[in-house]
PDB file of N, CA and C in Angstrom:
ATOM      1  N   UNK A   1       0.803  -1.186   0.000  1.00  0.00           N
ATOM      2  CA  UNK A   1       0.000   0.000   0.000  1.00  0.00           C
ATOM      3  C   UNK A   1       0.855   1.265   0.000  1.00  0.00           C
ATOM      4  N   UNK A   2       1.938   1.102   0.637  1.00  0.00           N
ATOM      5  CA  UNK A   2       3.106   2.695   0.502  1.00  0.00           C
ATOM      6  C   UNK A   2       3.348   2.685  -0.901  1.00  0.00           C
ATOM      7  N   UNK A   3       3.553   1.491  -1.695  1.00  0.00           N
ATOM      8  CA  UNK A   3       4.057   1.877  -2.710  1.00  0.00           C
ATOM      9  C   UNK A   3       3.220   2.480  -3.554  1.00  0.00           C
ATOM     10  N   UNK A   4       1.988   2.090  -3.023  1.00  0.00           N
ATOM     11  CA  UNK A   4       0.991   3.326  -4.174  1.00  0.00           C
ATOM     12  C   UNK A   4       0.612   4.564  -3.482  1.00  0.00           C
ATOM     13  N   UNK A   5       0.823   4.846  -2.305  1.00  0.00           N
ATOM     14  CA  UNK A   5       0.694   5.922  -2.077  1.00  0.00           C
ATOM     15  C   UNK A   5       1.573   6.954  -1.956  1.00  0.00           C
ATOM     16  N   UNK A   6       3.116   6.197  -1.997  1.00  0.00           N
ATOM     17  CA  UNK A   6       3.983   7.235  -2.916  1.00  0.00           C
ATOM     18  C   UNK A   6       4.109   7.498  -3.837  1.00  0.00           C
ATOM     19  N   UNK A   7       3.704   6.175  -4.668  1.00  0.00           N
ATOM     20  CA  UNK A   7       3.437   7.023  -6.097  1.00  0.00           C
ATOM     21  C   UNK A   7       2.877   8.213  -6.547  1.00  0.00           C
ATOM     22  N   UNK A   8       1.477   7.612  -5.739  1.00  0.00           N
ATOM     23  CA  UNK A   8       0.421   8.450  -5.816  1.00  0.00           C
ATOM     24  C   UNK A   8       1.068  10.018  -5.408  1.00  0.00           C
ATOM     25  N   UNK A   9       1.838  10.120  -4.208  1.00  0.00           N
ATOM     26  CA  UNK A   9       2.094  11.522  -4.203  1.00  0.00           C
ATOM     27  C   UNK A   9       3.482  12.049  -4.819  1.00  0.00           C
ATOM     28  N   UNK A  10       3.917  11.012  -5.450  1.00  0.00           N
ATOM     29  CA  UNK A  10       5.213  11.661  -6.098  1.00  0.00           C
ATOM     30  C   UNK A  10       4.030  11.843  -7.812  1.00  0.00           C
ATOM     31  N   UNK A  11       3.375  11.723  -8.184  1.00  0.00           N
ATOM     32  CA  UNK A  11       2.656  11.771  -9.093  1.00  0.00           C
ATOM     33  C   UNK A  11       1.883  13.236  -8.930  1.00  0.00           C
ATOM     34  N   UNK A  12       1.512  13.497  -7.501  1.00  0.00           N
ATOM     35  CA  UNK A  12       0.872  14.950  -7.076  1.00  0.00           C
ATOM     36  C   UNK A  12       1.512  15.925  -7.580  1.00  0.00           C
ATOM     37  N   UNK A  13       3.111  15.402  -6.685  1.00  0.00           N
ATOM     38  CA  UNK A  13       4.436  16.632  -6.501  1.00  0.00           C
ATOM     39  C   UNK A  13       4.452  16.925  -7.773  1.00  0.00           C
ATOM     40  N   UNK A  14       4.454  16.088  -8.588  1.00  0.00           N
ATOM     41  CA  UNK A  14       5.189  15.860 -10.406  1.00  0.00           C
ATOM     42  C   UNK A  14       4.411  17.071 -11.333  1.00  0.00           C
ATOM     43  N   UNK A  15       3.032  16.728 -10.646  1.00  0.00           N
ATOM     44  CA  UNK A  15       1.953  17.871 -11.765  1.00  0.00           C
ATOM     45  C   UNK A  15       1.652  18.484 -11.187  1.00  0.00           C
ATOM     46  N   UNK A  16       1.935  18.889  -9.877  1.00  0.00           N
ATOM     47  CA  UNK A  16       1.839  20.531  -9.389  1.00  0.00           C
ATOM     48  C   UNK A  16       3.410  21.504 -10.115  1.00  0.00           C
ATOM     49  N   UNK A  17       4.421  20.407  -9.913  1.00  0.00           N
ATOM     50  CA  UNK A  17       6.012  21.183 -10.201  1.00  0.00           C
ATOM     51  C   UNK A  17       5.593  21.624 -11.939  1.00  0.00           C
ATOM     52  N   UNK A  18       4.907  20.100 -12.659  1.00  0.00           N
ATOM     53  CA  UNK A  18       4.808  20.807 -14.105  1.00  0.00           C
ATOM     54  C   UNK A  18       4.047  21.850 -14.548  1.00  0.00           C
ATOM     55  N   UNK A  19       2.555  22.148 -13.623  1.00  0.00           N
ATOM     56  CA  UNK A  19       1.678  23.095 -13.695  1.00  0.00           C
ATOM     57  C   UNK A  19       2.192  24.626 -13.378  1.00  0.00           C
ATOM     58  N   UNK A  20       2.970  24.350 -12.343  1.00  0.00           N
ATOM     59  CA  UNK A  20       4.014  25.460 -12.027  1.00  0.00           C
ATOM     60  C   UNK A  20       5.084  26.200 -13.660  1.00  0.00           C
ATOM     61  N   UNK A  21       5.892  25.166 -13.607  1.00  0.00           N
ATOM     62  CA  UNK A  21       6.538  25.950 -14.596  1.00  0.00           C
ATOM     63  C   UNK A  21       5.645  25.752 -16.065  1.00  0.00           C
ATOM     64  N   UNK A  22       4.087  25.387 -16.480  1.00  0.00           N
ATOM     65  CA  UNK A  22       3.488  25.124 -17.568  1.00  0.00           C
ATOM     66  C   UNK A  22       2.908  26.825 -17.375  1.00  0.00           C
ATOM     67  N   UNK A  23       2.561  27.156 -16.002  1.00  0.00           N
ATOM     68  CA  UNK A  23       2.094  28.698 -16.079  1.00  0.00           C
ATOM     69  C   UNK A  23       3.106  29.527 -15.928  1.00  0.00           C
ATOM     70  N   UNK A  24       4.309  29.614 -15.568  1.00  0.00           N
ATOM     71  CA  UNK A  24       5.531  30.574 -15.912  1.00  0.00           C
ATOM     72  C   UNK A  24       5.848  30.569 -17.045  1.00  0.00           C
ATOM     73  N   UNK A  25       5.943  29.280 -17.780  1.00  0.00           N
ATOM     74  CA  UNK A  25       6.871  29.580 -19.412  1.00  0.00           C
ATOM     75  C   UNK A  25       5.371  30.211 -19.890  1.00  0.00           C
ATOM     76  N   UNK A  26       4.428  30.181 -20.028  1.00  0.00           N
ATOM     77  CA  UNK A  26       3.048  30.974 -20.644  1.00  0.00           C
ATOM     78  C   UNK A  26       2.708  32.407 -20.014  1.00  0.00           C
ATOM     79  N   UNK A  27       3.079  32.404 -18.939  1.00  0.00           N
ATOM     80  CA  UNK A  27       3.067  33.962 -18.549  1.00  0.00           C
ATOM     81  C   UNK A  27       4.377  35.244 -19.347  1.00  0.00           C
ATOM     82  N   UNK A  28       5.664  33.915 -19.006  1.00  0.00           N
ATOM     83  CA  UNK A  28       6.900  34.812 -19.925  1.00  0.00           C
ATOM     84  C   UNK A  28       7.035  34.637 -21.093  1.00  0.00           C
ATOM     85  N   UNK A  29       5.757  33.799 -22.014  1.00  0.00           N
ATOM     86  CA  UNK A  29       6.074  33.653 -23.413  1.00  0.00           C
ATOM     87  C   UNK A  29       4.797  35.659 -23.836  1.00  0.00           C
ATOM     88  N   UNK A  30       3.621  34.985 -23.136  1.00  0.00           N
ATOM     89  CA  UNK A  30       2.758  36.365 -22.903  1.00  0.00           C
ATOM     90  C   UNK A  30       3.653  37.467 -23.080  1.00  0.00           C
ATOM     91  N   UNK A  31       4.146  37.642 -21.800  1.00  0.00           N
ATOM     92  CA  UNK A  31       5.001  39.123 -22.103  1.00  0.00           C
ATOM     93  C   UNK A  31       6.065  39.663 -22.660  1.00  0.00           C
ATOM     94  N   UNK A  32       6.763  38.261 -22.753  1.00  0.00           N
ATOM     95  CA  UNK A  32       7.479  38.268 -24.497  1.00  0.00           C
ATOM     96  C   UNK A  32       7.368  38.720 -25.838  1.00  0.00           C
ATOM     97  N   UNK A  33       5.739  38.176 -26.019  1.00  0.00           N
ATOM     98  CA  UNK A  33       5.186  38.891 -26.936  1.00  0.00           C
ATOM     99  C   UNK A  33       4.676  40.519 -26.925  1.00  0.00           C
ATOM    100  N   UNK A  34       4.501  40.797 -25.792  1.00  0.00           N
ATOM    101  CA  UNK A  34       3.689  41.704 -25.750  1.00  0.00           C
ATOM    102  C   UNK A  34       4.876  42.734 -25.569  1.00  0.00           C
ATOM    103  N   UNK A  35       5.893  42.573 -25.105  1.00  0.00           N
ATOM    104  CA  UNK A  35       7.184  43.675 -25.184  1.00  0.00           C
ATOM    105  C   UNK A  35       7.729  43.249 -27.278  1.00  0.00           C
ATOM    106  N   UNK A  36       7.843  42.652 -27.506  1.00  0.00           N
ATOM    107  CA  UNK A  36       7.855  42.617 -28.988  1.00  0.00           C
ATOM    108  C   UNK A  36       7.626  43.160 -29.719  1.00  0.00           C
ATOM    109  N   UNK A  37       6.201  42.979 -29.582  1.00  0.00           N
ATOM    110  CA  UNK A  37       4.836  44.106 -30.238  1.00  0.00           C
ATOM    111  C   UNK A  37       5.069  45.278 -30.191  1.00  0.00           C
ATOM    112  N   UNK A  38       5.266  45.830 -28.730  1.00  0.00           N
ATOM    113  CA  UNK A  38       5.436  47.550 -28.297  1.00  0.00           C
ATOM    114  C   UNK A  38       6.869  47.874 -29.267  1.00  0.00           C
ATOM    115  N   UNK A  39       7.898  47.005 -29.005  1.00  0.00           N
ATOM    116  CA  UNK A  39       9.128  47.174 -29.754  1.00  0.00           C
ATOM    117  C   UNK A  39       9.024  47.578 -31.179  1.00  0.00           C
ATOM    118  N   UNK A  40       8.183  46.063 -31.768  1.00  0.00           N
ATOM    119  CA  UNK A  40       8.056  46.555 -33.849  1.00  0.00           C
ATOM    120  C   UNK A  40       6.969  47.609 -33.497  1.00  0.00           C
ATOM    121  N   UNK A  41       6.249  47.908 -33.249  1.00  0.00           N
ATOM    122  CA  UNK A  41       5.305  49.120 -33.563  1.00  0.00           C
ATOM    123  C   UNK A  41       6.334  50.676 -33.655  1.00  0.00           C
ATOM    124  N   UNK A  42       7.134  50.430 -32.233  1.00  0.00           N
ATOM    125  CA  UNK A  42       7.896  51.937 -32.019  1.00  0.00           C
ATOM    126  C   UNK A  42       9.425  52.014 -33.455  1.00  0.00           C
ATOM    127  N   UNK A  43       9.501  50.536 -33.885  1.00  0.00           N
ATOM    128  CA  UNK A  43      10.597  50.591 -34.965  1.00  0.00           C
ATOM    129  C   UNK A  43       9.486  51.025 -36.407  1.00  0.00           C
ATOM    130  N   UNK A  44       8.221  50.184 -36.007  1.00  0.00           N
ATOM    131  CA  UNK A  44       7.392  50.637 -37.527  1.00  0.00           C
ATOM    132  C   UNK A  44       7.251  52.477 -37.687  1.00  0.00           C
ATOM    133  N   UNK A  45       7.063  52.894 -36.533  1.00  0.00           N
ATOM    134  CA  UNK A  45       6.246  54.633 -36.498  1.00  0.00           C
ATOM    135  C   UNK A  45       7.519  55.304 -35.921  1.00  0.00           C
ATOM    136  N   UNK A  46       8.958  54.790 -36.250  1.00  0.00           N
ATOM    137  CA  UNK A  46      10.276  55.859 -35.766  1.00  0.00           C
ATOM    138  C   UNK A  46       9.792  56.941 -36.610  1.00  0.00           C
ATOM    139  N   UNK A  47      10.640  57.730 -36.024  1.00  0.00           N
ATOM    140  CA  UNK A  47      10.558  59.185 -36.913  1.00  0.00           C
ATOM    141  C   UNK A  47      12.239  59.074 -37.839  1.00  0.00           C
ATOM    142  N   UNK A  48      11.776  59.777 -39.338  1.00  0.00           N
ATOM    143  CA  UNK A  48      13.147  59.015 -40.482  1.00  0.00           C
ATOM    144  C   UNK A  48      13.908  60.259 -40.041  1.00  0.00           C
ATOM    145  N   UNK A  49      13.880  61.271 -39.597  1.00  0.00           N
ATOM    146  CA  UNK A  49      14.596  62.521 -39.530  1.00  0.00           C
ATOM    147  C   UNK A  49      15.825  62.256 -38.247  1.00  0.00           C
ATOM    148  N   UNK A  50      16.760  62.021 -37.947  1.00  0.00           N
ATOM    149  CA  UNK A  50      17.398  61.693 -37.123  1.00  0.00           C
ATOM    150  C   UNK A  50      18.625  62.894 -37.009  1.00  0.00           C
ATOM    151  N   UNK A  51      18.108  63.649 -35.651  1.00  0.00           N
ATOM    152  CA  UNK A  51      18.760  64.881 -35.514  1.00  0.00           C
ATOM    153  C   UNK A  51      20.887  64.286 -34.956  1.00  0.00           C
ATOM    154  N   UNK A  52      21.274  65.187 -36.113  1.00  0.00           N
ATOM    155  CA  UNK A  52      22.444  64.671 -36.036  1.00  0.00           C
ATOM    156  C   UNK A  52      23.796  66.438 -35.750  1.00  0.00           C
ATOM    157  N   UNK A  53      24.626  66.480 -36.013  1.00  0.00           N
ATOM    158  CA  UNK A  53      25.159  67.605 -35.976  1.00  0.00           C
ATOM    159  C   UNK A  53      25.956  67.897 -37.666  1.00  0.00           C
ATOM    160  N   UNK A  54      25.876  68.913 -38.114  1.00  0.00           N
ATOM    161  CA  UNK A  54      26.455  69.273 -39.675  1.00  0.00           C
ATOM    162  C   UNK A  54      27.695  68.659 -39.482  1.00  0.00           C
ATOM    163  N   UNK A  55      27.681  68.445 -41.267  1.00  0.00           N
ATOM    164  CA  UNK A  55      29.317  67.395 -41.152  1.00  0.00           C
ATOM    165  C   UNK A  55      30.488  68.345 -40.865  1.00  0.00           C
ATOM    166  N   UNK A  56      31.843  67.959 -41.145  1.00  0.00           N
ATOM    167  CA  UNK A  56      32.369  68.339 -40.619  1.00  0.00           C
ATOM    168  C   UNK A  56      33.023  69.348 -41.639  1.00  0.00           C
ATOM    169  N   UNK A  57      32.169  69.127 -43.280  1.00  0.00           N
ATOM    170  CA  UNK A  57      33.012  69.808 -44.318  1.00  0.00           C
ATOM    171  C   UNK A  57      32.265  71.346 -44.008  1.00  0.00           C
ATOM    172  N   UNK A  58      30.914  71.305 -43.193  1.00  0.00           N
ATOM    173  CA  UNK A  58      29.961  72.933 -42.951  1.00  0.00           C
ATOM    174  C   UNK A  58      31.120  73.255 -41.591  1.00  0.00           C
ATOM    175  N   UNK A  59      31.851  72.836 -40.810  1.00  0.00           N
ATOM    176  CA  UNK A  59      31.970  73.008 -39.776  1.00  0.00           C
ATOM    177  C   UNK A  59      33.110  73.995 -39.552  1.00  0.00           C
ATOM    178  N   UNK A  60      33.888  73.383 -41.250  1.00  0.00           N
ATOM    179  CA  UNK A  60      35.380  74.049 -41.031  1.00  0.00           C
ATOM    180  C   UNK A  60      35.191  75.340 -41.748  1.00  0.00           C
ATOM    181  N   UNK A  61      35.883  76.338 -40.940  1.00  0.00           N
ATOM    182  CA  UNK A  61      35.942  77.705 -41.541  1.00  0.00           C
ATOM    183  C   UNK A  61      36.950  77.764 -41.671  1.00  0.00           C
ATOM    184  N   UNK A  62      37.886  78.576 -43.162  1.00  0.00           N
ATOM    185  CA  UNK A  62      38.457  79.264 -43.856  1.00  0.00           C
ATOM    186  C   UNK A  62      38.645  80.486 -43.556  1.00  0.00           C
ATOM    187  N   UNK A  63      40.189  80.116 -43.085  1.00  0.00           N
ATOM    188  CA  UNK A  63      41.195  81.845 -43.187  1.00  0.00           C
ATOM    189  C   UNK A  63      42.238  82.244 -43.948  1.00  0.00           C
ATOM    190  N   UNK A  64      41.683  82.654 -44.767  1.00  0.00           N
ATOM    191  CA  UNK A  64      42.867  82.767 -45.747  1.00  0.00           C
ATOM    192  C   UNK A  64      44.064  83.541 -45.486  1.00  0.00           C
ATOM    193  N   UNK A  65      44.530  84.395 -44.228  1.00  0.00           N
ATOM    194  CA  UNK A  65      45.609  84.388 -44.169  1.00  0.00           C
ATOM    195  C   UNK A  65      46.516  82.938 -43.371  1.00  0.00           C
ATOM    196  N   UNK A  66      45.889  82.712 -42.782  1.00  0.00           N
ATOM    197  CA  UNK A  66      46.343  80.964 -42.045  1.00  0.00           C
ATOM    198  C   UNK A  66      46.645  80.064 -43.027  1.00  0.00           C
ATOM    199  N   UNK A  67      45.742  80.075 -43.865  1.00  0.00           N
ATOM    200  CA  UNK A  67      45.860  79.176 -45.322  1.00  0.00           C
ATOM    201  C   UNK A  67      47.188  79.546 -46.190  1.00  0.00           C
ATOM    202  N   UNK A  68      47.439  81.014 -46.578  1.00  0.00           N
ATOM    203  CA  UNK A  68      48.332  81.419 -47.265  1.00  0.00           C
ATOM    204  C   UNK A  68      50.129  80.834 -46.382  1.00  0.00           C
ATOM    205  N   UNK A  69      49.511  81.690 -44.905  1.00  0.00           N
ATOM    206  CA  UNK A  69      51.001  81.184 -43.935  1.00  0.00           C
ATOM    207  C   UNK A  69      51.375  79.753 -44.395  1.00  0.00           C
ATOM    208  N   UNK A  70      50.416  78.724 -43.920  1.00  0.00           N
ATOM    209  CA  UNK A  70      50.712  77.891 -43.571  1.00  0.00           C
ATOM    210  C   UNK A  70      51.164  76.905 -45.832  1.00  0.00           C
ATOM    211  N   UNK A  71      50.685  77.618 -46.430  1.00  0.00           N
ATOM    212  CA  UNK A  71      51.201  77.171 -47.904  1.00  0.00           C
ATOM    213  C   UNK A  71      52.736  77.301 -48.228  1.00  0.00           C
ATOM    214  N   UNK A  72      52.819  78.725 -47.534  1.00  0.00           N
ATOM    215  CA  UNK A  72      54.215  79.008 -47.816  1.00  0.00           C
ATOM    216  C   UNK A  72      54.993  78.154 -46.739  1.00  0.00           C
ATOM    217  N   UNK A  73      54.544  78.480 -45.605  1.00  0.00           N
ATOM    218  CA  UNK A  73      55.395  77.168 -45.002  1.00  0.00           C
ATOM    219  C   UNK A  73      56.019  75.874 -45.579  1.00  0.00           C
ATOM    220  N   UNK A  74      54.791  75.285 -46.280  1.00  0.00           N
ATOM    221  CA  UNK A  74      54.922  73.873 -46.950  1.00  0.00           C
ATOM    222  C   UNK A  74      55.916  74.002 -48.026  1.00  0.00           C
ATOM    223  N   UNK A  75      55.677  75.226 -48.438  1.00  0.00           N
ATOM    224  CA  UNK A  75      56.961  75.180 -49.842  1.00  0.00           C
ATOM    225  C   UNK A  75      58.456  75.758 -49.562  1.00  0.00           C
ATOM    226  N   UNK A  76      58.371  75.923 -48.443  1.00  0.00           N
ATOM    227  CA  UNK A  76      59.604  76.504 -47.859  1.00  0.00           C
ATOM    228  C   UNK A  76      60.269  75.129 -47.108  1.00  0.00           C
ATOM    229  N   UNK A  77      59.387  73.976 -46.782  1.00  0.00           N
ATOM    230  CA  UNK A  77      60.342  72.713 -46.325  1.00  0.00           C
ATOM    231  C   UNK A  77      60.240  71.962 -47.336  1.00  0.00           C
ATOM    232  N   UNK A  78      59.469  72.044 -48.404  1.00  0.00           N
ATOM    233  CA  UNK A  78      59.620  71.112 -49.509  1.00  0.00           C
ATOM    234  C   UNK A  78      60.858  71.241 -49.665  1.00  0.00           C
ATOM    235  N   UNK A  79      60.894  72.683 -50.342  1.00  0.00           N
ATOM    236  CA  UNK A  79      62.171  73.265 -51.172  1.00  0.00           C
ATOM    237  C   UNK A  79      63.495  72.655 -50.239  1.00  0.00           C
ATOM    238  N   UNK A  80      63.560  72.813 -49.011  1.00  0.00           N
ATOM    239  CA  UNK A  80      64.795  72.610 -48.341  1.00  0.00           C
ATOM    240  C   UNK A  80      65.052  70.860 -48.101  1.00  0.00           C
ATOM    241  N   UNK A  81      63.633  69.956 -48.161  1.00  0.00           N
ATOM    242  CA  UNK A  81      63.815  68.491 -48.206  1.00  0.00           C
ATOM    243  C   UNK A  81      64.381  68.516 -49.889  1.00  0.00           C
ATOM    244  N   UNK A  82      63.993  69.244 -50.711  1.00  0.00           N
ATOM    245  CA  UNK A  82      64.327  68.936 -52.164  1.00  0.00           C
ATOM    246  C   UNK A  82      66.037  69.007 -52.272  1.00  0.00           C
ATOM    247  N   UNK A  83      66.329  70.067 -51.874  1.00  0.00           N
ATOM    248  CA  UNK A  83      67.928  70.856 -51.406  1.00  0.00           C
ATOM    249  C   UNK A  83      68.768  69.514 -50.799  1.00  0.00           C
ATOM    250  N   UNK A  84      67.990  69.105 -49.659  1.00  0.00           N
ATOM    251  CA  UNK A  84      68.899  68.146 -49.236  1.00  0.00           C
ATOM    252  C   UNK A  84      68.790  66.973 -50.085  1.00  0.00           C
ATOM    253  N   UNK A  85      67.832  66.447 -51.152  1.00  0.00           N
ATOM    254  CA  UNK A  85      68.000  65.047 -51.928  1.00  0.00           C
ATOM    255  C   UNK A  85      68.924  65.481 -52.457  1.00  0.00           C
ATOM    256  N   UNK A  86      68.987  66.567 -53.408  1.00  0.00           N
ATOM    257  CA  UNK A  86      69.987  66.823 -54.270  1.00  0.00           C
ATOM    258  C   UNK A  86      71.636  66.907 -53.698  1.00  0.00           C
ATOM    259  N   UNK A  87      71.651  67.405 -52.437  1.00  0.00           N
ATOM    260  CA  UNK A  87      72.685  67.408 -52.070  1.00  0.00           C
ATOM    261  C   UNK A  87      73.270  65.865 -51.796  1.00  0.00           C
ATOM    262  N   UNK A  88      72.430  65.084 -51.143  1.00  0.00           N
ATOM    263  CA  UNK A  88      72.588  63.802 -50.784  1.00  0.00           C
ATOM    264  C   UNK A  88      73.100  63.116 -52.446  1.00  0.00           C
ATOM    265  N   UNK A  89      72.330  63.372 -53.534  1.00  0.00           N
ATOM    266  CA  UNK A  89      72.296  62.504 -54.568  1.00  0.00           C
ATOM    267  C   UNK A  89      74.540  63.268 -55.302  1.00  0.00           C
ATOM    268  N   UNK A  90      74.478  64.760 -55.057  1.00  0.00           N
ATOM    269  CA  UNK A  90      75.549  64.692 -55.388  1.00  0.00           C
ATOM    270  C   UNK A  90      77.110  64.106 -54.976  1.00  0.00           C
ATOM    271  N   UNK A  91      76.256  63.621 -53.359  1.00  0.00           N
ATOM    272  CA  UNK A  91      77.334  63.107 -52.771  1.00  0.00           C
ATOM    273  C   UNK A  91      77.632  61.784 -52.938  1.00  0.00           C
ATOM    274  N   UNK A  92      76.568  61.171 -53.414  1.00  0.00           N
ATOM    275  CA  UNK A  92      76.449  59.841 -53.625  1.00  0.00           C
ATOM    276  C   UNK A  92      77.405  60.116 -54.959  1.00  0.00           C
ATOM    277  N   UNK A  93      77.129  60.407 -56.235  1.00  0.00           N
ATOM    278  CA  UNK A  93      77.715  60.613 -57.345  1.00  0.00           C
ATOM    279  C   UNK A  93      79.256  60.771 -57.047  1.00  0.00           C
ATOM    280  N   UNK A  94      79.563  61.956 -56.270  1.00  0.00           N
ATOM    281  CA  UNK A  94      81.139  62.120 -55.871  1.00  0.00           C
ATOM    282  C   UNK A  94      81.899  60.953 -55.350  1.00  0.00           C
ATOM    283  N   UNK A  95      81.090  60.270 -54.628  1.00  0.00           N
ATOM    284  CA  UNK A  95      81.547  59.105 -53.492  1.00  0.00           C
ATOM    285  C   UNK A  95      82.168  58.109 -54.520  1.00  0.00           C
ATOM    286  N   UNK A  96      81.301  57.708 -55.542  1.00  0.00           N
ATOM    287  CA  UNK A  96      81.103  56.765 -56.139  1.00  0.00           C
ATOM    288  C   UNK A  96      82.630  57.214 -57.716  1.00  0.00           C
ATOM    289  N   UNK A  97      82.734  58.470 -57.836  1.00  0.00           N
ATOM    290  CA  UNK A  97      83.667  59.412 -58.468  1.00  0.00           C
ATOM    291  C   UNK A  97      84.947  58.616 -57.823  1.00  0.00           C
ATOM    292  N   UNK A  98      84.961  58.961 -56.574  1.00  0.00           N
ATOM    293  CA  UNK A  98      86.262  58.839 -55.914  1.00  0.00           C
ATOM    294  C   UNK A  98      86.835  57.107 -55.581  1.00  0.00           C
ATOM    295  N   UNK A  99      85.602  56.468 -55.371  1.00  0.00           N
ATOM    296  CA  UNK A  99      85.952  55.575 -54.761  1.00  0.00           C
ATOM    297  C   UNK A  99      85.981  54.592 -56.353  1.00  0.00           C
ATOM    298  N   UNK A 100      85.336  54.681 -57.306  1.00  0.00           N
ATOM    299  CA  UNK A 100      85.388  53.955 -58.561  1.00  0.00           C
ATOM    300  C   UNK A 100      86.065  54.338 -59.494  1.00  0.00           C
ATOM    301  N   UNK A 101      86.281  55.944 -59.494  1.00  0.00           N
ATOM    302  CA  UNK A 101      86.817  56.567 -60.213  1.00  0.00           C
ATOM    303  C   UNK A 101      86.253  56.583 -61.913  1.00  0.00           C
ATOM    304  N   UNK A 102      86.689  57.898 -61.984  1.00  0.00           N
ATOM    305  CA  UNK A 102      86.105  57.873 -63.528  1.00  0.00           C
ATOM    306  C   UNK A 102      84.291  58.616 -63.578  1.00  0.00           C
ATOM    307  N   UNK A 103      83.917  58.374 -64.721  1.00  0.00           N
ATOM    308  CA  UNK A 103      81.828  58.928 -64.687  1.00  0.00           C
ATOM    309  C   UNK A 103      81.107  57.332 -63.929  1.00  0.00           C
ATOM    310  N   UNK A 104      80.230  57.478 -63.321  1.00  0.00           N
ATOM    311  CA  UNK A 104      79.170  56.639 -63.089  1.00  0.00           C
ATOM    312  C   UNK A 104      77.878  56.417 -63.311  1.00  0.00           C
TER     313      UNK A 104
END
């Protein structure tokens, strides 16, 4: 007789524990859906205008004396990186004069 009346209540325990989690996974499938829903509706009715800040080509202002400085600058170290290839390249030429002798 115990053995059927543990059954019997391990059979109770069994479908109260499954009724238990049979109404949690259906309550959190419920509001699963229902946060979903609220979600695609607010992605369906976004607004397309998406306030952003001007790029960065409206942003930059132009001074043309800064612009002019800073041009001549650039051609004033060109010129002196140019100065030194040439100098470098005549030394190479001389080197090559002395140490091979003769044109190269």
């Amino acid at each position: 007789m115990s053995f059927v009346a543990g059954s019997l209540a391990g059979a109770l325990v069994m479908g109260g524990i499954y009724h238990g989690f049979s109404n949690l996974m259906q309550t959190r499938t419920a509001q699963h859906r229902a946060d979903i829903h609220i979600l695609s509706e607010r992605i369906a009715n976004a607004s397309t205008m998406i306030p952003s800040p001007p790029p960065a080509s409206m942003r930059i202002t132009h001074h043309p004396l800064t612009s002019l400085i800073q041009s001549k600058w650039n051609d004033e170290v060109a010129g002196l990186f140019g100065t030194a290839w040439r100098w470098e390249q005549r030394a190479v030429e001389l080197g090559k004069k002395v140490l091979y002798g003769g044109d190269s």
